[in-house]
PDB file of N, CA and C in Angstrom:
ATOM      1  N   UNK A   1      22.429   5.440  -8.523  1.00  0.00           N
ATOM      2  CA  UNK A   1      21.835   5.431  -7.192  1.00  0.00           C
ATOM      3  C   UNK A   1      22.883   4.943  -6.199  1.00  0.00           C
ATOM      4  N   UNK A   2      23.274   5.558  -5.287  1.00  0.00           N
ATOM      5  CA  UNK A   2      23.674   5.743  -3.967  1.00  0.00           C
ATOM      6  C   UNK A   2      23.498   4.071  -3.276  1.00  0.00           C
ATOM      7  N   UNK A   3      23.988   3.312  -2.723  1.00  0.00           N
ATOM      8  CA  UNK A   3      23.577   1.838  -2.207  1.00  0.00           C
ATOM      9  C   UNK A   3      23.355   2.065  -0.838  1.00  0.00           C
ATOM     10  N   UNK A   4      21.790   2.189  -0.365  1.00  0.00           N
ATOM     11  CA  UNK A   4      21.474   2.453   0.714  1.00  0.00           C
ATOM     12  C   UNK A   4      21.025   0.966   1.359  1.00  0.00           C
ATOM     13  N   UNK A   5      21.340   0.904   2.828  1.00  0.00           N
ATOM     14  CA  UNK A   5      20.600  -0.008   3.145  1.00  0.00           C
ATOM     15  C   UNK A   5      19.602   0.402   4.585  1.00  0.00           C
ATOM     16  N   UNK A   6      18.689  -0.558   4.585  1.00  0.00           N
ATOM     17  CA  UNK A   6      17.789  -0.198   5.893  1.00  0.00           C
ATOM     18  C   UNK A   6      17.322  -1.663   6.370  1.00  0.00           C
ATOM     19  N   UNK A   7      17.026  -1.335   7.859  1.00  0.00           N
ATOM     20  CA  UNK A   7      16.486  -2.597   8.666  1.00  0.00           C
ATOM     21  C   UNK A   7      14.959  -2.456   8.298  1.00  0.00           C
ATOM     22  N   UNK A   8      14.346  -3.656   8.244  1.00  0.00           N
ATOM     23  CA  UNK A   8      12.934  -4.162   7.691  1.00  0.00           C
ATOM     24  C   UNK A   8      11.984  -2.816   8.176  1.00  0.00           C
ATOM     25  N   UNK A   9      12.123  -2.489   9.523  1.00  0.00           N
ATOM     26  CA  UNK A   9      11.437  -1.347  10.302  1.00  0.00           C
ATOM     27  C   UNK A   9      11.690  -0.129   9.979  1.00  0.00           C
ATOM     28  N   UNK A  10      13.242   0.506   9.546  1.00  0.00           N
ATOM     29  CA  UNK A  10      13.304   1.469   8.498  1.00  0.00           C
ATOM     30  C   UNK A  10      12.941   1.801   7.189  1.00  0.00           C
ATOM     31  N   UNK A  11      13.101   0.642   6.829  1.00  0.00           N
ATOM     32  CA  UNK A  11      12.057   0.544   5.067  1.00  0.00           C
ATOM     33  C   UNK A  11      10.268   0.826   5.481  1.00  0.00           C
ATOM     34  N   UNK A  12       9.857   0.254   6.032  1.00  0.00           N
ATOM     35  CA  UNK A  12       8.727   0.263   6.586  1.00  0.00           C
ATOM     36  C   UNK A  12       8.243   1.501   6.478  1.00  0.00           C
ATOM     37  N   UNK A  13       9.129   2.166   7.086  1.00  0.00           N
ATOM     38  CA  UNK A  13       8.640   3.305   8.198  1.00  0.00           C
ATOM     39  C   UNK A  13       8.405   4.175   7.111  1.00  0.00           C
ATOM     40  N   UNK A  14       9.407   4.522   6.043  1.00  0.00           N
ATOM     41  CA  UNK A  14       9.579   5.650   5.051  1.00  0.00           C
ATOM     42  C   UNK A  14       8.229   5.389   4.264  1.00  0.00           C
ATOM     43  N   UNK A  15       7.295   4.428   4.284  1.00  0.00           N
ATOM     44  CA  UNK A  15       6.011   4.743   3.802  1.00  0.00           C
ATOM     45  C   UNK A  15       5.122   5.440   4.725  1.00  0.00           C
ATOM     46  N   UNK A  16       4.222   6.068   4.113  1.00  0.00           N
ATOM     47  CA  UNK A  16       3.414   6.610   5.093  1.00  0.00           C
ATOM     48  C   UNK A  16       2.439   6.030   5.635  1.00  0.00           C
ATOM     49  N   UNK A  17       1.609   5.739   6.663  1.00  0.00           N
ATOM     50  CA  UNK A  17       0.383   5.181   7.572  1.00  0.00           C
ATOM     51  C   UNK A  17      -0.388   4.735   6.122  1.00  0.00           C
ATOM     52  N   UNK A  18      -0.929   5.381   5.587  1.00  0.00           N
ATOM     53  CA  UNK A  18      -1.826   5.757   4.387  1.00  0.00           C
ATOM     54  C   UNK A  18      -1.256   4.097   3.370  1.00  0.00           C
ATOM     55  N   UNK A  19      -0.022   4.657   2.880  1.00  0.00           N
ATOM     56  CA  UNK A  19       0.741   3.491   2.143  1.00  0.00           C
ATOM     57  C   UNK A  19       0.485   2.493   2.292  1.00  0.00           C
ATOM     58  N   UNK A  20       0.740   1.863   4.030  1.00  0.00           N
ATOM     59  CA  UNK A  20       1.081   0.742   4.133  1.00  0.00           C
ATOM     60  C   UNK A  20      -0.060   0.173   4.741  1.00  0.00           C
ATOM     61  N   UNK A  21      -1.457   1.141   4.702  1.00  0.00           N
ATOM     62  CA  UNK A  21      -2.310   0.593   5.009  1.00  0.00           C
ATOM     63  C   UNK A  21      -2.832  -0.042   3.417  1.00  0.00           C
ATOM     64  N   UNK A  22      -2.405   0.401   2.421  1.00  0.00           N
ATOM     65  CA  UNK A  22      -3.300   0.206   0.936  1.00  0.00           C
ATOM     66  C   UNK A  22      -2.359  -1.228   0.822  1.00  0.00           C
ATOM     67  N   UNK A  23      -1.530  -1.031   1.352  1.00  0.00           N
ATOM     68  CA  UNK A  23      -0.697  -2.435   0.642  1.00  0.00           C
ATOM     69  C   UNK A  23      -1.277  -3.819   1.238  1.00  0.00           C
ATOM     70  N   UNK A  24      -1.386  -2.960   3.237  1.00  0.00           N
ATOM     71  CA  UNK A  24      -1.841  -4.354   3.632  1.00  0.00           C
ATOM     72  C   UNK A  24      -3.492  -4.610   2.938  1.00  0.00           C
ATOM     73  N   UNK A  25      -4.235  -3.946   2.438  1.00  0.00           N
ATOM     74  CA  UNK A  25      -5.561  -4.085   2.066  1.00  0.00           C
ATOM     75  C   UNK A  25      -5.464  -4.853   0.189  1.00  0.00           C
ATOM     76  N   UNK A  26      -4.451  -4.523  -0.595  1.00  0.00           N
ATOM     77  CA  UNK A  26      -4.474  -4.838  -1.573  1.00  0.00           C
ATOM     78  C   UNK A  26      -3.693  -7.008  -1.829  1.00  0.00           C
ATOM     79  N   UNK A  27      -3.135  -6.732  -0.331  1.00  0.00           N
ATOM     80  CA  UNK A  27      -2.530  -8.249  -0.275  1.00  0.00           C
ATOM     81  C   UNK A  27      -3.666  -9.006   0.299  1.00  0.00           C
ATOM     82  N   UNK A  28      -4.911  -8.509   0.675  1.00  0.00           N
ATOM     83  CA  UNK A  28      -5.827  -9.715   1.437  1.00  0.00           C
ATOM     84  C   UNK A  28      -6.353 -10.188  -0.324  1.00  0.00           C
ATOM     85  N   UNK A  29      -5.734  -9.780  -1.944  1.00  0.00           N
ATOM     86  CA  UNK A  29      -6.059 -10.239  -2.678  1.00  0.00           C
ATOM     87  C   UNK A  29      -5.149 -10.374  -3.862  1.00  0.00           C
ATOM     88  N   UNK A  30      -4.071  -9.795  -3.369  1.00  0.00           N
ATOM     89  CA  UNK A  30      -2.644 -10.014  -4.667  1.00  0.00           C
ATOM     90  C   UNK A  30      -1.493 -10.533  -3.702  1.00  0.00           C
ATOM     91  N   UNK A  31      -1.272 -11.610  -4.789  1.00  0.00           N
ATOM     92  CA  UNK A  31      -0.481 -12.463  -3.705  1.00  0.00           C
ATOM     93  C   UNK A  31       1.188 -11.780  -3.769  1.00  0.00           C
ATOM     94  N   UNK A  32       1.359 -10.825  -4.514  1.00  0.00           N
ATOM     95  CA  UNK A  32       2.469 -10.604  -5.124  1.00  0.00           C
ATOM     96  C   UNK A  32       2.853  -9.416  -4.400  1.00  0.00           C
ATOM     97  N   UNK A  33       1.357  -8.411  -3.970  1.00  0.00           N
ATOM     98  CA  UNK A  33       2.277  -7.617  -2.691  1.00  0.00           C
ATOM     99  C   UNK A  33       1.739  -8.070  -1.588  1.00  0.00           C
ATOM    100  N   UNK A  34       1.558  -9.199  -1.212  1.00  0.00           N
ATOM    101  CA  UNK A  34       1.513  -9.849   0.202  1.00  0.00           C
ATOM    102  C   UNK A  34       2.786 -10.285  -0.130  1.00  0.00           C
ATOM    103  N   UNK A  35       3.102 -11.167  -0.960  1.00  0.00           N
ATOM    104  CA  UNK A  35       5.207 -11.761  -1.006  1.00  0.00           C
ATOM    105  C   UNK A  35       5.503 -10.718  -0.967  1.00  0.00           C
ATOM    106  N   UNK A  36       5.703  -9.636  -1.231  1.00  0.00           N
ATOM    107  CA  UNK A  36       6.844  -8.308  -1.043  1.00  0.00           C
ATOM    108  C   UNK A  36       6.687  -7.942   0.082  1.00  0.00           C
ATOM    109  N   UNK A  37       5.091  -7.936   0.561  1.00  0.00           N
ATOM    110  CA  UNK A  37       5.362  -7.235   2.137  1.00  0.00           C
ATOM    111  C   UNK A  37       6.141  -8.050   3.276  1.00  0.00           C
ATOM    112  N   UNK A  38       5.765  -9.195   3.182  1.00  0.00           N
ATOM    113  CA  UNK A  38       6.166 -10.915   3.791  1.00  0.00           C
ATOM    114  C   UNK A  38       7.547 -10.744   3.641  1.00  0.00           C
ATOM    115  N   UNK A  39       8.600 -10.328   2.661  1.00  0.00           N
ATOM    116  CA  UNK A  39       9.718 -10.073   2.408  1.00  0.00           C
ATOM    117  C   UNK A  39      10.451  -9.266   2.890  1.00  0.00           C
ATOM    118  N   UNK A  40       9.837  -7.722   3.117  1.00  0.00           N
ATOM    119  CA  UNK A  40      10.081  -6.898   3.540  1.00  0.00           C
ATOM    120  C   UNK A  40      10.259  -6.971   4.761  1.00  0.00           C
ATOM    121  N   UNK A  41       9.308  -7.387   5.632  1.00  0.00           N
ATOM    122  CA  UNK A  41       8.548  -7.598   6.903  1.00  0.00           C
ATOM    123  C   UNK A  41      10.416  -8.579   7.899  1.00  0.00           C
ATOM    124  N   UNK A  42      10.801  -9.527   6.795  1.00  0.00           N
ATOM    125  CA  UNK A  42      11.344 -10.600   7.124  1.00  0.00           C
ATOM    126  C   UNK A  42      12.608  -9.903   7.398  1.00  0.00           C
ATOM    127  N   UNK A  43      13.390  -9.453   6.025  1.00  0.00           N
ATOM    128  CA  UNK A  43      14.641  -9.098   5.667  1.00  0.00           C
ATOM    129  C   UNK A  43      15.305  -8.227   7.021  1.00  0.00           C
ATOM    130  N   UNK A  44      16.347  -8.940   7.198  1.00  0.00           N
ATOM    131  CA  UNK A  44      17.251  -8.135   7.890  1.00  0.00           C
ATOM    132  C   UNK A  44      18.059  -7.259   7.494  1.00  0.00           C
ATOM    133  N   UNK A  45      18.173  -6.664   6.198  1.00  0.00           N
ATOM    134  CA  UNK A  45      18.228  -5.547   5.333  1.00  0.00           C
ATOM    135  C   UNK A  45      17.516  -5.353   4.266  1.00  0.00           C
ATOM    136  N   UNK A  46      17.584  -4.528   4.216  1.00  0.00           N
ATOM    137  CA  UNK A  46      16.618  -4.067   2.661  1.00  0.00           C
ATOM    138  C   UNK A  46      17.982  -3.156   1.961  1.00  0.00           C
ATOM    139  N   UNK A  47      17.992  -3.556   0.620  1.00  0.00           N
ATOM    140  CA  UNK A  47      19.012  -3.028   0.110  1.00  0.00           C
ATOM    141  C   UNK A  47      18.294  -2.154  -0.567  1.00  0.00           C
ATOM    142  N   UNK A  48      18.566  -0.475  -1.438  1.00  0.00           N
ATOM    143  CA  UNK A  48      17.754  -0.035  -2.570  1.00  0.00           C
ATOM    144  C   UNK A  48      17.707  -0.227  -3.521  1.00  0.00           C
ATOM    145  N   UNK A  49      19.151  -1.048  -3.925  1.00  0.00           N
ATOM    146  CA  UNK A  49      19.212  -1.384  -5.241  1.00  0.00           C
ATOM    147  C   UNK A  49      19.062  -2.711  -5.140  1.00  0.00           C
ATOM    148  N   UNK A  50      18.553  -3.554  -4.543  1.00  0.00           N
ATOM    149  CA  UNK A  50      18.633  -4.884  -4.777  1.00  0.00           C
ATOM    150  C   UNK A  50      17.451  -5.197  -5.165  1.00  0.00           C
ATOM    151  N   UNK A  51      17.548  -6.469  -6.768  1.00  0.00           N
ATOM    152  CA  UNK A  51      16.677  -6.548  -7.660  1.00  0.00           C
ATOM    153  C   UNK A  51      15.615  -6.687  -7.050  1.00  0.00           C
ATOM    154  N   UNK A  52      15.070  -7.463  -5.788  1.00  0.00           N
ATOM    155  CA  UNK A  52      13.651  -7.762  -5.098  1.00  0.00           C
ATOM    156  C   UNK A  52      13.028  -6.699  -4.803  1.00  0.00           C
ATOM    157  N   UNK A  53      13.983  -5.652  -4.499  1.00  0.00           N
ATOM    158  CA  UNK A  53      13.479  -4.264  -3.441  1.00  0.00           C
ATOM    159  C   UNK A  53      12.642  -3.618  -4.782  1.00  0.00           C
ATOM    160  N   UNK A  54      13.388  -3.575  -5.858  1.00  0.00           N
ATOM    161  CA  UNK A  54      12.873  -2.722  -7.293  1.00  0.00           C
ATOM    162  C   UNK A  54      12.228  -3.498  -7.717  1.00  0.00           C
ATOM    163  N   UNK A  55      11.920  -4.783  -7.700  1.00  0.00           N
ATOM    164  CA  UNK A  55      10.758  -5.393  -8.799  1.00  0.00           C
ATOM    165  C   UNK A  55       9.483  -5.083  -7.821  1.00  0.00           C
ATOM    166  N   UNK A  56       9.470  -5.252  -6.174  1.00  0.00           N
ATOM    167  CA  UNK A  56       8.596  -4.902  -5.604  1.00  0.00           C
ATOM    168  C   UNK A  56       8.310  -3.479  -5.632  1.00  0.00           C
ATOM    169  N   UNK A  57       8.795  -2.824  -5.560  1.00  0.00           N
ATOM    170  CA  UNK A  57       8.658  -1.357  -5.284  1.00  0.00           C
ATOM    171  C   UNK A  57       7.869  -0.567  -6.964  1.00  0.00           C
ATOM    172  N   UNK A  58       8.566  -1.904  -7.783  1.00  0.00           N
ATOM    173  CA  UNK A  58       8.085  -1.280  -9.414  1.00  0.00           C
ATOM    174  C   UNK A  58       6.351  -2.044  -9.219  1.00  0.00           C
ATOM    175  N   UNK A  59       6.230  -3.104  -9.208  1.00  0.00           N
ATOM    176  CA  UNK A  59       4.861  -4.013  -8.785  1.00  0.00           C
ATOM    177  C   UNK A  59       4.025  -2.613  -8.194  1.00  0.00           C
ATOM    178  N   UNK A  60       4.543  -2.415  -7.135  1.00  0.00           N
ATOM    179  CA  UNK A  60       3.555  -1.236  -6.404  1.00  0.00           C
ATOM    180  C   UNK A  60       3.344  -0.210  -7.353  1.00  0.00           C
ATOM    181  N   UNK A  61       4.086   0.133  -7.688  1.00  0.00           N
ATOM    182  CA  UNK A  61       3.666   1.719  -8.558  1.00  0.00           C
ATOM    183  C   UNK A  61       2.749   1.008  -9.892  1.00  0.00           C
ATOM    184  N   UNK A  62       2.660  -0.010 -10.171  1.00  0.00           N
ATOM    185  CA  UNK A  62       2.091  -0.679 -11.662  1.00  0.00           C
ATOM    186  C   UNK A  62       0.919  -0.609 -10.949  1.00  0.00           C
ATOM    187  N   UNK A  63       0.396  -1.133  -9.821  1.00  0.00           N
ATOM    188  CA  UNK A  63      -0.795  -1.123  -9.915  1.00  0.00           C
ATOM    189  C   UNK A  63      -1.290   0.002  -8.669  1.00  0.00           C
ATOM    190  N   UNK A  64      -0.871   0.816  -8.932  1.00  0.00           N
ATOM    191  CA  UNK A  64      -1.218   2.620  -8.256  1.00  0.00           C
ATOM    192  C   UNK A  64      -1.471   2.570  -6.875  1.00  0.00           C
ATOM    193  N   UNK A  65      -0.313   1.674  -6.245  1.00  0.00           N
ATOM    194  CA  UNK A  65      -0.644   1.981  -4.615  1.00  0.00           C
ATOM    195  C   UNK A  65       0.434   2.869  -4.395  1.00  0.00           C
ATOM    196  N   UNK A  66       1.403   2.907  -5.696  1.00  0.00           N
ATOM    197  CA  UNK A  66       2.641   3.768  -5.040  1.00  0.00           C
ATOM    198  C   UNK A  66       2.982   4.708  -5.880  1.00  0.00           C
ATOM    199  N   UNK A  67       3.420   6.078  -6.185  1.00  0.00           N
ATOM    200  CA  UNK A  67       3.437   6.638  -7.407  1.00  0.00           C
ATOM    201  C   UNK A  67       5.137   6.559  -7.766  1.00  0.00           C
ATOM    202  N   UNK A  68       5.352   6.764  -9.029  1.00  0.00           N
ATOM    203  CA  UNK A  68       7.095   6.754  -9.100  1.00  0.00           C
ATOM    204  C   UNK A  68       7.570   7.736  -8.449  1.00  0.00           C
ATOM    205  N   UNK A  69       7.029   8.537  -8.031  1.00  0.00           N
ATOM    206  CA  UNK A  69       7.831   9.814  -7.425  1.00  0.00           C
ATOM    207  C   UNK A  69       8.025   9.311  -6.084  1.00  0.00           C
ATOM    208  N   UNK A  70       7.160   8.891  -5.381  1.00  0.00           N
ATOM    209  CA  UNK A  70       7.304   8.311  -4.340  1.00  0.00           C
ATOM    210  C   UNK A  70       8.163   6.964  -4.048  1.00  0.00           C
ATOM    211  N   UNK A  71       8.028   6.109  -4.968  1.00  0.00           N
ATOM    212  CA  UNK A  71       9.177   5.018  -5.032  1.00  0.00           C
ATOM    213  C   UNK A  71      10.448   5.876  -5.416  1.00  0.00           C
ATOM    214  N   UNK A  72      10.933   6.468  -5.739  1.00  0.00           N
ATOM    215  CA  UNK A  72      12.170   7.468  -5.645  1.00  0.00           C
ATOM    216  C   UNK A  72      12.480   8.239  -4.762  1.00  0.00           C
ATOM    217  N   UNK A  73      11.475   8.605  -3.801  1.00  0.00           N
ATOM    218  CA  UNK A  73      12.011   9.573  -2.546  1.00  0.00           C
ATOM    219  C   UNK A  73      12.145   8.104  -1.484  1.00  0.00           C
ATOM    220  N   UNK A  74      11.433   7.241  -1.444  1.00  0.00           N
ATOM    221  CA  UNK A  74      11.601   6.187  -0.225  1.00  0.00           C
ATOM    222  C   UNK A  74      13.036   5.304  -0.949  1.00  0.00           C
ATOM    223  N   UNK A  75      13.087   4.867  -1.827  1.00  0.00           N
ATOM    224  CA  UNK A  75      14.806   4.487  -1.944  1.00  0.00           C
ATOM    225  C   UNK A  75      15.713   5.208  -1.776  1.00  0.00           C
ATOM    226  N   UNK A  76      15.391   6.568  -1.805  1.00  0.00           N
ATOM    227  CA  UNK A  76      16.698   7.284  -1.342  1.00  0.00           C
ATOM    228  C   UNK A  76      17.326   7.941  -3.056  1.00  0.00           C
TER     229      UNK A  76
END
């Protein structure tokens, strides 16, 4: 993989309305993608390969807010 980076608002963005509405709805009860979003939200880069970006991005697809195909087109 290619070492892409993006500002918190570019990572963001590459989810769709839909996405990032399930994430904010699934954190009013998992604390684990409220910390990733909280992370995301924060970071003044988002790296694609950096271990936080993939343990979060893997978290999401484990519990079906994100599919792997889709965590592979938004990292790039």
């Amino acid at each position: 993989m290619i070492e892409l980076a993006f500002t918190s608002y570019e990572f963001l963005n590459r989810f769709t309305p839909e996405e990032r509405a399930s994430f904010r709805a699934a954190a009013t009860t998992d604390a684990t993608v409220a910390d990733f979003l909280q992370l995301a939200s924060a970071a003044q880069l988002i790296l694609n390969n950096n271990p936080v970006t993939l343990a979060g991005m893997d978290y999401l697809v484990s519990q079906n807010l994100l599919t792997a195909e889709r965590k592979t087109e938004i990292l790039g």
